[in-house]
C-alpha atoms as a PDB file:
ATOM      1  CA  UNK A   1     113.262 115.867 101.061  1.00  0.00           C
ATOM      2  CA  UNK A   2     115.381 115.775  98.336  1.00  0.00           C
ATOM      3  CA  UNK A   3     113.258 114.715  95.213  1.00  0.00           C
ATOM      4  CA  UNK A   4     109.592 114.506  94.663  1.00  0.00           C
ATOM      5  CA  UNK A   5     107.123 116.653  95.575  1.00  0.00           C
ATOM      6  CA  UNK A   6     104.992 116.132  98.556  1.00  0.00           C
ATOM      7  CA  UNK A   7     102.000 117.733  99.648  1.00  0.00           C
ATOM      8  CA  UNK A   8     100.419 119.207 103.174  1.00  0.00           C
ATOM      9  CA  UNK A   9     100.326 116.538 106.083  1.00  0.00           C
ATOM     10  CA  UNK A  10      96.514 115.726 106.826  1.00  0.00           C
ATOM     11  CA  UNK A  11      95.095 114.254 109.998  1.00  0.00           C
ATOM     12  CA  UNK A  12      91.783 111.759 108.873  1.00  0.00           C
ATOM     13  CA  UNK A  13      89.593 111.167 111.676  1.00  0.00           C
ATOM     14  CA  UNK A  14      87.284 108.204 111.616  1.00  0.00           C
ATOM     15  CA  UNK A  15      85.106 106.352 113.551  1.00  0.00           C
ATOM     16  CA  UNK A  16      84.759 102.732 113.109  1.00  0.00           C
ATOM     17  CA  UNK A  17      81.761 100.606 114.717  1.00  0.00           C
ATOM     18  CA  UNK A  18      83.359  96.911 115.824  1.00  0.00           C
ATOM     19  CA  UNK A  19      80.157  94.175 116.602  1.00  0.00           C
ATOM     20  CA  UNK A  20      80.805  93.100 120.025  1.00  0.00           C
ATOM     21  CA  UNK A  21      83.185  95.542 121.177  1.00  0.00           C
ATOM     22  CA  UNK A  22      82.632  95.601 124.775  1.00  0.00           C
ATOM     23  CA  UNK A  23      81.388  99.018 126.626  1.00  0.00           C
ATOM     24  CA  UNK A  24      84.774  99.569 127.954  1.00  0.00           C
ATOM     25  CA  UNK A  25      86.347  99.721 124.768  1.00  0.00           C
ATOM     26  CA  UNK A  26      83.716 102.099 123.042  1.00  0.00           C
ATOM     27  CA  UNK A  27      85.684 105.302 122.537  1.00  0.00           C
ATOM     28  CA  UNK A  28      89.211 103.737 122.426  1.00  0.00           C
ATOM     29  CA  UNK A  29      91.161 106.043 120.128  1.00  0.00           C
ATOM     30  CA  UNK A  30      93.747 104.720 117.911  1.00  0.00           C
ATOM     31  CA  UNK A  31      96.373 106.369 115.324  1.00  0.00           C
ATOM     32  CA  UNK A  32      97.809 104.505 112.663  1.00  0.00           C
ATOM     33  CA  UNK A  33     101.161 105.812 110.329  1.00  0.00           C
ATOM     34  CA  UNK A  34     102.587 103.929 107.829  1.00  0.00           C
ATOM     35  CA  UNK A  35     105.242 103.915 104.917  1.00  0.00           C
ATOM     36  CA  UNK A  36     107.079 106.309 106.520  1.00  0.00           C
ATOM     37  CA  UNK A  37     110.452 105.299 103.845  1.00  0.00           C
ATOM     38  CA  UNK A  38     112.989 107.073 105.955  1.00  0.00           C
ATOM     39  CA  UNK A  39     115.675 107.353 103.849  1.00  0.00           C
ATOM     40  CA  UNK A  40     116.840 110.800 103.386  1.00  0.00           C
ATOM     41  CA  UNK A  41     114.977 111.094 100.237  1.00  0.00           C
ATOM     42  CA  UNK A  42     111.860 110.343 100.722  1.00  0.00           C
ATOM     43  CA  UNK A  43     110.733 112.050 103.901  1.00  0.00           C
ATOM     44  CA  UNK A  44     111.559 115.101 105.142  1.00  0.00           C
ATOM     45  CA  UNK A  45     112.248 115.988 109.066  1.00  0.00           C
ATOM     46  CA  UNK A  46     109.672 118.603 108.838  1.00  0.00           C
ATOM     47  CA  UNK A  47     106.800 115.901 107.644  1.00  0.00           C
ATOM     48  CA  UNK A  48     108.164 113.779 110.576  1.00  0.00           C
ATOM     49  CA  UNK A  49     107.905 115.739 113.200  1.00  0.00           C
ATOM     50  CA  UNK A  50     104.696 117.026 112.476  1.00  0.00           C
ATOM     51  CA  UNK A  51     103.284 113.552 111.968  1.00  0.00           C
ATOM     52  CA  UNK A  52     104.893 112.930 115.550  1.00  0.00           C
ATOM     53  CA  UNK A  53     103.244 115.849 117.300  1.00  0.00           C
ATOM     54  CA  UNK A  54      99.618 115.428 115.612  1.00  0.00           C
ATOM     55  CA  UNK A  55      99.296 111.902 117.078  1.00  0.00           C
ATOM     56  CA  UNK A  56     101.013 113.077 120.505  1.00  0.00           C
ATOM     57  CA  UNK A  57      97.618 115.635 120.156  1.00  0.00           C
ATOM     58  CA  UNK A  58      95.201 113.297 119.397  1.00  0.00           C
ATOM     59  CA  UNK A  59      96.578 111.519 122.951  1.00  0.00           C
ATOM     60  CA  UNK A  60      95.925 107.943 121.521  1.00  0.00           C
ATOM     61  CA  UNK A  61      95.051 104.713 124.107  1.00  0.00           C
ATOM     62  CA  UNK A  62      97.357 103.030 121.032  1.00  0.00           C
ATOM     63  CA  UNK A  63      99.807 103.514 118.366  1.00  0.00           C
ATOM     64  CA  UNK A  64     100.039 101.292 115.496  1.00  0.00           C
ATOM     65  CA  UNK A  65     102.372 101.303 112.984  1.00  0.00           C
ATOM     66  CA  UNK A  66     101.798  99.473 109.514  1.00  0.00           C
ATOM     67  CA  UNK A  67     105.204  99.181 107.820  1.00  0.00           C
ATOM     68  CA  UNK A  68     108.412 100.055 105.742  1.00  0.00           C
ATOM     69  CA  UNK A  69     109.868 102.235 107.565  1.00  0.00           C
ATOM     70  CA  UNK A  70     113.033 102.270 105.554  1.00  0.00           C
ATOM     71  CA  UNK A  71     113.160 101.865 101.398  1.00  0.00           C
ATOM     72  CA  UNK A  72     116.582 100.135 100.902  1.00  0.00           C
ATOM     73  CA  UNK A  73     119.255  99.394 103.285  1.00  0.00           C
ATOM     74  CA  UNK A  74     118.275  99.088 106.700  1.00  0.00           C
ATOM     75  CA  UNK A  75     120.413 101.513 108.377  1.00  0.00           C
ATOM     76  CA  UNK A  76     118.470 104.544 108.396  1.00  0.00           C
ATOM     77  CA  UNK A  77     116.256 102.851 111.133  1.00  0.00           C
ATOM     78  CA  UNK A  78     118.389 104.102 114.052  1.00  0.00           C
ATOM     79  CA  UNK A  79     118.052 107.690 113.424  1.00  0.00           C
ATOM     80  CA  UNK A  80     114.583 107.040 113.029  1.00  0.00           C
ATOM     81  CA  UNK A  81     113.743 105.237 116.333  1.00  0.00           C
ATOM     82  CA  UNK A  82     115.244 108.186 117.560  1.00  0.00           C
ATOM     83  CA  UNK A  83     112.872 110.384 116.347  1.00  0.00           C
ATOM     84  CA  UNK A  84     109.741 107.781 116.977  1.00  0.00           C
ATOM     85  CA  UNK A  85     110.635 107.299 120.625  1.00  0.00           C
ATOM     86  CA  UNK A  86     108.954 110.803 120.810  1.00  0.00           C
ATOM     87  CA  UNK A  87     105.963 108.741 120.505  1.00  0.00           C
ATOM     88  CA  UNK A  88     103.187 109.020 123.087  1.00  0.00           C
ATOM     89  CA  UNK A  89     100.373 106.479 124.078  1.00  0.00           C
ATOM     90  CA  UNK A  90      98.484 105.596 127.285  1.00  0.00           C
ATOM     91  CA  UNK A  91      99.210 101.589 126.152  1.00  0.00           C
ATOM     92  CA  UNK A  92     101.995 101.295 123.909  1.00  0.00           C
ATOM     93  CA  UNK A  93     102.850 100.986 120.306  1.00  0.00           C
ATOM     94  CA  UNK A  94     102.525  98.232 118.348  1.00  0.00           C
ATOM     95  CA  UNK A  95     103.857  97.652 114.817  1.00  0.00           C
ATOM     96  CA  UNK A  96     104.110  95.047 112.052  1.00  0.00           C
ATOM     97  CA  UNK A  97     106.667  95.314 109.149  1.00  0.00           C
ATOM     98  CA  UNK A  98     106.558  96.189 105.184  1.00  0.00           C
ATOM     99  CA  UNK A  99     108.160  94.931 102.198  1.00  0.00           C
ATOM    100  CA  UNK A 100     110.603  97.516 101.994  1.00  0.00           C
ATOM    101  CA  UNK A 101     111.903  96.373 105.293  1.00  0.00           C
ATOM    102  CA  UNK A 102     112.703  93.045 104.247  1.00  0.00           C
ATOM    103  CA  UNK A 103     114.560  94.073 101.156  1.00  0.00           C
ATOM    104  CA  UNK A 104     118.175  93.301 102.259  1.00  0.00           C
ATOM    105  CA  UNK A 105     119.444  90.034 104.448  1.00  0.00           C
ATOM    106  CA  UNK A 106     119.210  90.596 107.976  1.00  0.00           C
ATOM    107  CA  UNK A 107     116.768  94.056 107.150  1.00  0.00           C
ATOM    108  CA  UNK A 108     114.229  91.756 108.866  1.00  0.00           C
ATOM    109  CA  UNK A 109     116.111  91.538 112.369  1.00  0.00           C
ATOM    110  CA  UNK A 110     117.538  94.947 112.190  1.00  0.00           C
ATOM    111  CA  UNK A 111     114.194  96.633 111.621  1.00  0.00           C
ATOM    112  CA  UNK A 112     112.454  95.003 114.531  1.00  0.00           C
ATOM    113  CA  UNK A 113     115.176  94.937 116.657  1.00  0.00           C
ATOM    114  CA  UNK A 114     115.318  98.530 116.236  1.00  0.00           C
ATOM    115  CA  UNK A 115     111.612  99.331 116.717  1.00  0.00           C
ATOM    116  CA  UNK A 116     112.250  96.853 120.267  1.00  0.00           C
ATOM    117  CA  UNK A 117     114.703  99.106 121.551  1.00  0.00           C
ATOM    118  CA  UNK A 118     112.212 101.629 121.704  1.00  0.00           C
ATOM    119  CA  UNK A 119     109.500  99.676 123.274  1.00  0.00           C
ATOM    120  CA  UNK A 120     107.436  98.964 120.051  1.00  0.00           C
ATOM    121  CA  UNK A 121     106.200  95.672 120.146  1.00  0.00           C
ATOM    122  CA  UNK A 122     106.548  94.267 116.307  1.00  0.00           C
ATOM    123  CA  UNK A 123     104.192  91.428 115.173  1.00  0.00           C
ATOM    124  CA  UNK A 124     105.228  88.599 113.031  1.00  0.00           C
ATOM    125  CA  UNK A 125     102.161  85.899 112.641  1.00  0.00           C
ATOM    126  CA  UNK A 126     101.576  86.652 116.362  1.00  0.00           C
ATOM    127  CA  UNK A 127      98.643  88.061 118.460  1.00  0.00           C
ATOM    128  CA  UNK A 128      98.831  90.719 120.997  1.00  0.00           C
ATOM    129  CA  UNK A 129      96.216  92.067 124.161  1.00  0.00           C
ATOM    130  CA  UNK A 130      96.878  95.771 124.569  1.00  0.00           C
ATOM    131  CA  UNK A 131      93.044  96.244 125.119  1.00  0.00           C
ATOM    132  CA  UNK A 132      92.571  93.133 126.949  1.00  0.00           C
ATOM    133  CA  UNK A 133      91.157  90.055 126.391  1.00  0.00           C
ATOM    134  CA  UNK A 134      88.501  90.903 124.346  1.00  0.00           C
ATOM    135  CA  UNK A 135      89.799  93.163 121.257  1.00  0.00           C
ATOM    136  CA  UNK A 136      92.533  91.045 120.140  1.00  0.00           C
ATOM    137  CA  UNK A 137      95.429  92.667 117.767  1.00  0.00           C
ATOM    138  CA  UNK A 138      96.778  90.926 115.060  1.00  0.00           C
ATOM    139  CA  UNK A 139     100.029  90.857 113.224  1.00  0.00           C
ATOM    140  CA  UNK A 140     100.886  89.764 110.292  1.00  0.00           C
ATOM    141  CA  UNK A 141     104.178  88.808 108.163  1.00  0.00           C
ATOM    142  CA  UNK A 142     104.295  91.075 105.155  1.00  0.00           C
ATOM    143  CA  UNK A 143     102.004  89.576 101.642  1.00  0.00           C
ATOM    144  CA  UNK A 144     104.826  88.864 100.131  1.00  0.00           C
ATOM    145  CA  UNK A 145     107.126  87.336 102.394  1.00  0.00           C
ATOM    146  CA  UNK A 146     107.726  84.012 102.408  1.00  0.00           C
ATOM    147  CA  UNK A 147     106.201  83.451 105.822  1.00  0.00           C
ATOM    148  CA  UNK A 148     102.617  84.848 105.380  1.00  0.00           C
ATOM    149  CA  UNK A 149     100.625  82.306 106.443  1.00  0.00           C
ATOM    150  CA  UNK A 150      97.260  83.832 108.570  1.00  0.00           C
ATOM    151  CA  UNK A 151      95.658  80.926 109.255  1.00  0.00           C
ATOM    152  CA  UNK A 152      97.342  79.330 111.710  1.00  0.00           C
ATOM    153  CA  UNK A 153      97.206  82.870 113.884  1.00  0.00           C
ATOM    154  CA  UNK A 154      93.979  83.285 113.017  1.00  0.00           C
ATOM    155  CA  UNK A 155      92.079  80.006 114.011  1.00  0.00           C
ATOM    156  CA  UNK A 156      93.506  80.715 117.018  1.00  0.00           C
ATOM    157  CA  UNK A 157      90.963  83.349 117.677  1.00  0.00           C
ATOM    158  CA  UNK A 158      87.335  82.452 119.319  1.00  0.00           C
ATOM    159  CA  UNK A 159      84.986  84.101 116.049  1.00  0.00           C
ATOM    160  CA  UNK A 160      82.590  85.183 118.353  1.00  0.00           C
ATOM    161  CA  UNK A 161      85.633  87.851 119.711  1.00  0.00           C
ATOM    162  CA  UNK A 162      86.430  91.305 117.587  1.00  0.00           C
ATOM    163  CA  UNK A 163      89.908  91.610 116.568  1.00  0.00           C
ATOM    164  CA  UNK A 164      92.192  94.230 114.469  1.00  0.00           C
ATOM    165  CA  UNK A 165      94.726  93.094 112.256  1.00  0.00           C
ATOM    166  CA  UNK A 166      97.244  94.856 111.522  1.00  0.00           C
ATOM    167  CA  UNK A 167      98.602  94.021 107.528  1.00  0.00           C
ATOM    168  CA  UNK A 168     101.162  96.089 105.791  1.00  0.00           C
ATOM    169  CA  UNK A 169      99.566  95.305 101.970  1.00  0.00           C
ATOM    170  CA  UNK A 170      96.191  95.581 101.290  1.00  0.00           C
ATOM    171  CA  UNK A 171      95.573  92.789  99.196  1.00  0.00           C
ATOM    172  CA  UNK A 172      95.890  90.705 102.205  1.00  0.00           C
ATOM    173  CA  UNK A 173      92.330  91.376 102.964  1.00  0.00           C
ATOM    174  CA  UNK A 174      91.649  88.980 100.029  1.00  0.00           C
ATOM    175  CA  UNK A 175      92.259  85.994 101.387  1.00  0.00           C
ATOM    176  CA  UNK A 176      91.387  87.089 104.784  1.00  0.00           C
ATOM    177  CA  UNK A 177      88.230  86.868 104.291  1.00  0.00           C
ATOM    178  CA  UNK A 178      88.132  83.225 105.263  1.00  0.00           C
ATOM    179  CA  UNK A 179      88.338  84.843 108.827  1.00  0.00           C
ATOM    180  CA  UNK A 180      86.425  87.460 110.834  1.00  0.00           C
ATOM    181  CA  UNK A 181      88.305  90.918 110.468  1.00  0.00           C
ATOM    182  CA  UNK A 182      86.236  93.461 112.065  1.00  0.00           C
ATOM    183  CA  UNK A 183      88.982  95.619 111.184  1.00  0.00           C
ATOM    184  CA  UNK A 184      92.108  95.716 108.887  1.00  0.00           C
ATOM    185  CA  UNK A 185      94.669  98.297 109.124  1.00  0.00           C
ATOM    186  CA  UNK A 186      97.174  98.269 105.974  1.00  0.00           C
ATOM    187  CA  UNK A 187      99.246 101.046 104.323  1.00  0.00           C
ATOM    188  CA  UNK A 188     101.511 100.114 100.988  1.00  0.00           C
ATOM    189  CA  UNK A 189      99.742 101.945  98.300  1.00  0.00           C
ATOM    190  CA  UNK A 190     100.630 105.666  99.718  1.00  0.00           C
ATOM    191  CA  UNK A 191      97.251 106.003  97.793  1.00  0.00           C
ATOM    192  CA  UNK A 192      98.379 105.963  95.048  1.00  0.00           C
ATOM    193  CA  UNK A 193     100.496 109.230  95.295  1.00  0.00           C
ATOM    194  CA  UNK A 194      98.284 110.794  92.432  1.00  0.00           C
ATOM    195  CA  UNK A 195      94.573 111.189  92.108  1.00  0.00           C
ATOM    196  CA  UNK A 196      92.617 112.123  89.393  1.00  0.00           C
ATOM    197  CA  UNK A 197      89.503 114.031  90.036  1.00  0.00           C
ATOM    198  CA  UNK A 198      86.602 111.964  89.673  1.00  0.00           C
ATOM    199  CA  UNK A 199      88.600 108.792  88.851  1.00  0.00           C
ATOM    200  CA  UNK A 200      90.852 107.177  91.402  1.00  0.00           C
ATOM    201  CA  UNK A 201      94.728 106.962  92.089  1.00  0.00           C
ATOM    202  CA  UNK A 202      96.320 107.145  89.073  1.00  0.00           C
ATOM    203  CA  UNK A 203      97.899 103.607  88.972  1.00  0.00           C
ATOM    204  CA  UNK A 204      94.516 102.509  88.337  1.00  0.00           C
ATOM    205  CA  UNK A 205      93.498 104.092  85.072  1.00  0.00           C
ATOM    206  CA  UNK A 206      97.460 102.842  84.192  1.00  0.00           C
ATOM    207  CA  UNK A 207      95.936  99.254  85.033  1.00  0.00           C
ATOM    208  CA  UNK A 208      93.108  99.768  82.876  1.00  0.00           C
ATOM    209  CA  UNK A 209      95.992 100.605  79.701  1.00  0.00           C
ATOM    210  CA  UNK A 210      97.965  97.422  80.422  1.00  0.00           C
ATOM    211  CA  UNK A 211      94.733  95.403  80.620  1.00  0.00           C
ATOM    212  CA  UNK A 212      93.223  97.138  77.214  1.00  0.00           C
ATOM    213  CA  UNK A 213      96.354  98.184  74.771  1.00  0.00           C
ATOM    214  CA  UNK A 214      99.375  96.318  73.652  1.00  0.00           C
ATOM    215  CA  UNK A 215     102.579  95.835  75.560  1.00  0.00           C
ATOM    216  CA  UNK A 216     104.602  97.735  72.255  1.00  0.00           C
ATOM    217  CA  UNK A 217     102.836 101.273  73.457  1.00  0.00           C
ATOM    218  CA  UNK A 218     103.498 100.735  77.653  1.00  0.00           C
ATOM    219  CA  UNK A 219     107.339 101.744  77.365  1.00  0.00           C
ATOM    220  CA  UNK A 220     105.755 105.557  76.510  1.00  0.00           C
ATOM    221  CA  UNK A 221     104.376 105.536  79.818  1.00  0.00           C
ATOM    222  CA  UNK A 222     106.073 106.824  83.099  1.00  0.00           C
ATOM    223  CA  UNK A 223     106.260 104.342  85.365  1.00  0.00           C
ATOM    224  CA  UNK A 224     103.021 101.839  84.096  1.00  0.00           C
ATOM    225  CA  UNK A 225     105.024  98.902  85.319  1.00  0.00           C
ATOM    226  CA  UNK A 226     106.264  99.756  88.953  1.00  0.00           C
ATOM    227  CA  UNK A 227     103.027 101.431  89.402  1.00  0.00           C
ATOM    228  CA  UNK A 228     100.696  98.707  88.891  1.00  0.00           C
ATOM    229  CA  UNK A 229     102.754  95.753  90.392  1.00  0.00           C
ATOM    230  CA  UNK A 230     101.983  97.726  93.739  1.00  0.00           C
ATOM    231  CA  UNK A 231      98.812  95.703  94.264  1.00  0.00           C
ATOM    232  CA  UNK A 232      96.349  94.079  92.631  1.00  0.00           C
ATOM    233  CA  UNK A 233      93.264  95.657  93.962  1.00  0.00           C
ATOM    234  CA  UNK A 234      93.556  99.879  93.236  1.00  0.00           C
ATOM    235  CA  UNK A 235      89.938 100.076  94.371  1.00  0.00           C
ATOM    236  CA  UNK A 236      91.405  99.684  97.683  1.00  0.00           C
ATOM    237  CA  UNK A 237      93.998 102.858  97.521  1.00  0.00           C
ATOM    238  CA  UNK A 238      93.137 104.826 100.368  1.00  0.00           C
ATOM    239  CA  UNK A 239      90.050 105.149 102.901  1.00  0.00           C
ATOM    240  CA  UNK A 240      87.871 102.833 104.533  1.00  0.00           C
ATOM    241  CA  UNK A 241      86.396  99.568 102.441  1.00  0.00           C
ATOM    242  CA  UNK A 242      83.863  96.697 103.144  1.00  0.00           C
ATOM    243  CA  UNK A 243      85.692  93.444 101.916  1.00  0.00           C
ATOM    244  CA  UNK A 244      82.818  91.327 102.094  1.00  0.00           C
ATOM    245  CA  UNK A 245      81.994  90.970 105.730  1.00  0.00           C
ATOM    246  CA  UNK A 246      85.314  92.458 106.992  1.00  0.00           C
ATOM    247  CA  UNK A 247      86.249  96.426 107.278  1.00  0.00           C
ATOM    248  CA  UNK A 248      89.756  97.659 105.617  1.00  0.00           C
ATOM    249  CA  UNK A 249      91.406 100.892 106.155  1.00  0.00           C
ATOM    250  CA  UNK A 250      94.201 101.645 104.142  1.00  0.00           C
ATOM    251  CA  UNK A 251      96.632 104.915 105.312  1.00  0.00           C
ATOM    252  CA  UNK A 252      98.064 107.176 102.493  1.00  0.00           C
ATOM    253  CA  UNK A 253     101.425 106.881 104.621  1.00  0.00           C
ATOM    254  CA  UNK A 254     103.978 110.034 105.229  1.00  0.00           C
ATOM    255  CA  UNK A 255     106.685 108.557 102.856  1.00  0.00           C
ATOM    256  CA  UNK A 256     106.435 110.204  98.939  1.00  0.00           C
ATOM    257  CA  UNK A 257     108.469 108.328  95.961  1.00  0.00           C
ATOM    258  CA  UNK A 258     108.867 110.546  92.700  1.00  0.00           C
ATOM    259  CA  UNK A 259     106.985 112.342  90.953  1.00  0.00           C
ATOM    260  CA  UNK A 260     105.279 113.240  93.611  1.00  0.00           C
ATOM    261  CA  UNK A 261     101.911 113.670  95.447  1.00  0.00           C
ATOM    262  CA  UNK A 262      98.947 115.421  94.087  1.00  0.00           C
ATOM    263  CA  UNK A 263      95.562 115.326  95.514  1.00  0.00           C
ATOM    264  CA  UNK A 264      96.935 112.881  98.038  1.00  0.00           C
ATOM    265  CA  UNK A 265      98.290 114.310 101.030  1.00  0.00           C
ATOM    266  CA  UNK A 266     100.362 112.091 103.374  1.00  0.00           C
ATOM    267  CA  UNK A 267      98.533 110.896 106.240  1.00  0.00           C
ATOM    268  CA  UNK A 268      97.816 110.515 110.280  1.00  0.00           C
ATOM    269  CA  UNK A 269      94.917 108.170 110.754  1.00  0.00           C
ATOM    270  CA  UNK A 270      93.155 108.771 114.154  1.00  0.00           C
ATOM    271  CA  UNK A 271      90.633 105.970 114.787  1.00  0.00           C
ATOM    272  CA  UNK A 272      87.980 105.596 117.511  1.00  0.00           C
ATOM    273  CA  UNK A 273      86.297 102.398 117.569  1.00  0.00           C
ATOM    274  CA  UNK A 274      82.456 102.390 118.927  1.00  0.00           C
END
């Protein structure tokens, strides 16, 4: 990596309990990566391929992938199928697609057409049975594409069935709520890239100044604008969140914009459900 300063890769391991998941699914192990920004800049080949090998380890029934996997132009997406084909899972790899992603005409096609070639099934508004009938996965179009739209995906789902949904920004969760979501997996925030000790990500407490002091004293901060137009809800950075009745698990992601990280390592999510 070029610029910005990144920190050790870190494997989280958690263990998420799903009501109604049927006995043959307890133990299914999952591993989420996200925001991997490919761009020569942004990620290095060294954080890559150890992000590749520590979910070959974990030996995952499924890989999931939650978005931008390039920053700008689309074109650094074929060198990087080539390194994601190294991939491995007992049932596949699924993957839905970021903002970043869409951010030139055609990015769209040439991202998931990509990630096809490859064997990764990408999810637009569409529902997918790698588990089987009764865990269905769900993908959505990014938040802020024109073509978010959950609700006709999701009343197609029998409430009384668990399902994952897989949602590249977290504030999605918002307006999911309307729907059962026994678990969301997002990425988007890369956690905020810098945590302070005993108060959050760092785009929070720049939140707090634009809410609380006047717009002549925000152009003598680094980066208050782009950092809190992220998302709206910084409480929901990193980790594992309740969202009223619904579960959310945001991933730091691999991919590090300047300054840098500190106190937020990029991230390999291994899940089990039970």
């Amino acid at each position: 990596m070029r610029w910005g300063v990144s920190e050790a890769l870190k494997v989280e391991e958690i263990r998420v309990a799903i009501a109604d998941l049927p006995p043959s699914l307890q133990g299914t192990k999952l591993v989420q990566l996200s925001d991997l920004h490919y761009d020569g800049l942004r990620l290095s080949e060294k954080m890559l391929a150890e992000a590749i090998e520590a979910s070959n380890q974990a030996e995952p029934d499924l890989v999931v992938l939650t978005g931008d996997y390039v920053t700008d132009r689309p074109e650094p997406i074929y060198p990087l199928v080539w390194r994601l084909k190294h991939l491995q899972s007992r049932l596949g790899i699924y993957a839905v697609l970021g903002n970043h992603d869409l951010y030139y005409p055609k990015a769209r096609t040439i991202v998931a057409e990509a990630l096809a070639g490859i064997g990764v099934r990408v999810l637009w508004n569409q529902i997918a049975y790698p588990l089987g009938p009764e865990l269905p996965f769900v993908g959505l179009a990014d938040f802020w594409s024109r073509e978010f739209n959950p609700a006709p995906v999701m009343n197609q789902l029998d409430p009384q069935i668990p399902r994952i949904v897989l949602s590249h920004n977290p504030d999605s969760a918002e307006c999911l709520k309307k729907w059962r979501v026994d678990l969301q997996l997002s990425g988007h925030t890369h956690g905020g890239q810098v945590v302070i000790p005993g108060f959050g990500p760092a785009p929070k407490l720049l939140r707090t100044i634009q809410d609380n002091f006047p717009k002549s004293i925000w152009r003598w901060i680094p980066l208050i604008n782009a950092c809190t137009r992220v998302v709206n809800h910084w409480e929901w950075s990193e980790g594992l969140h309740q969202v009223g009745k619904n579960q959310l698990y945001i991933n730091r992601g691999l991919g590090t914009y300047p300054p840098g990280r500190l106190f937020c390592p990029p991230e390999v999510t291994v899940i089990t459900l039970l």
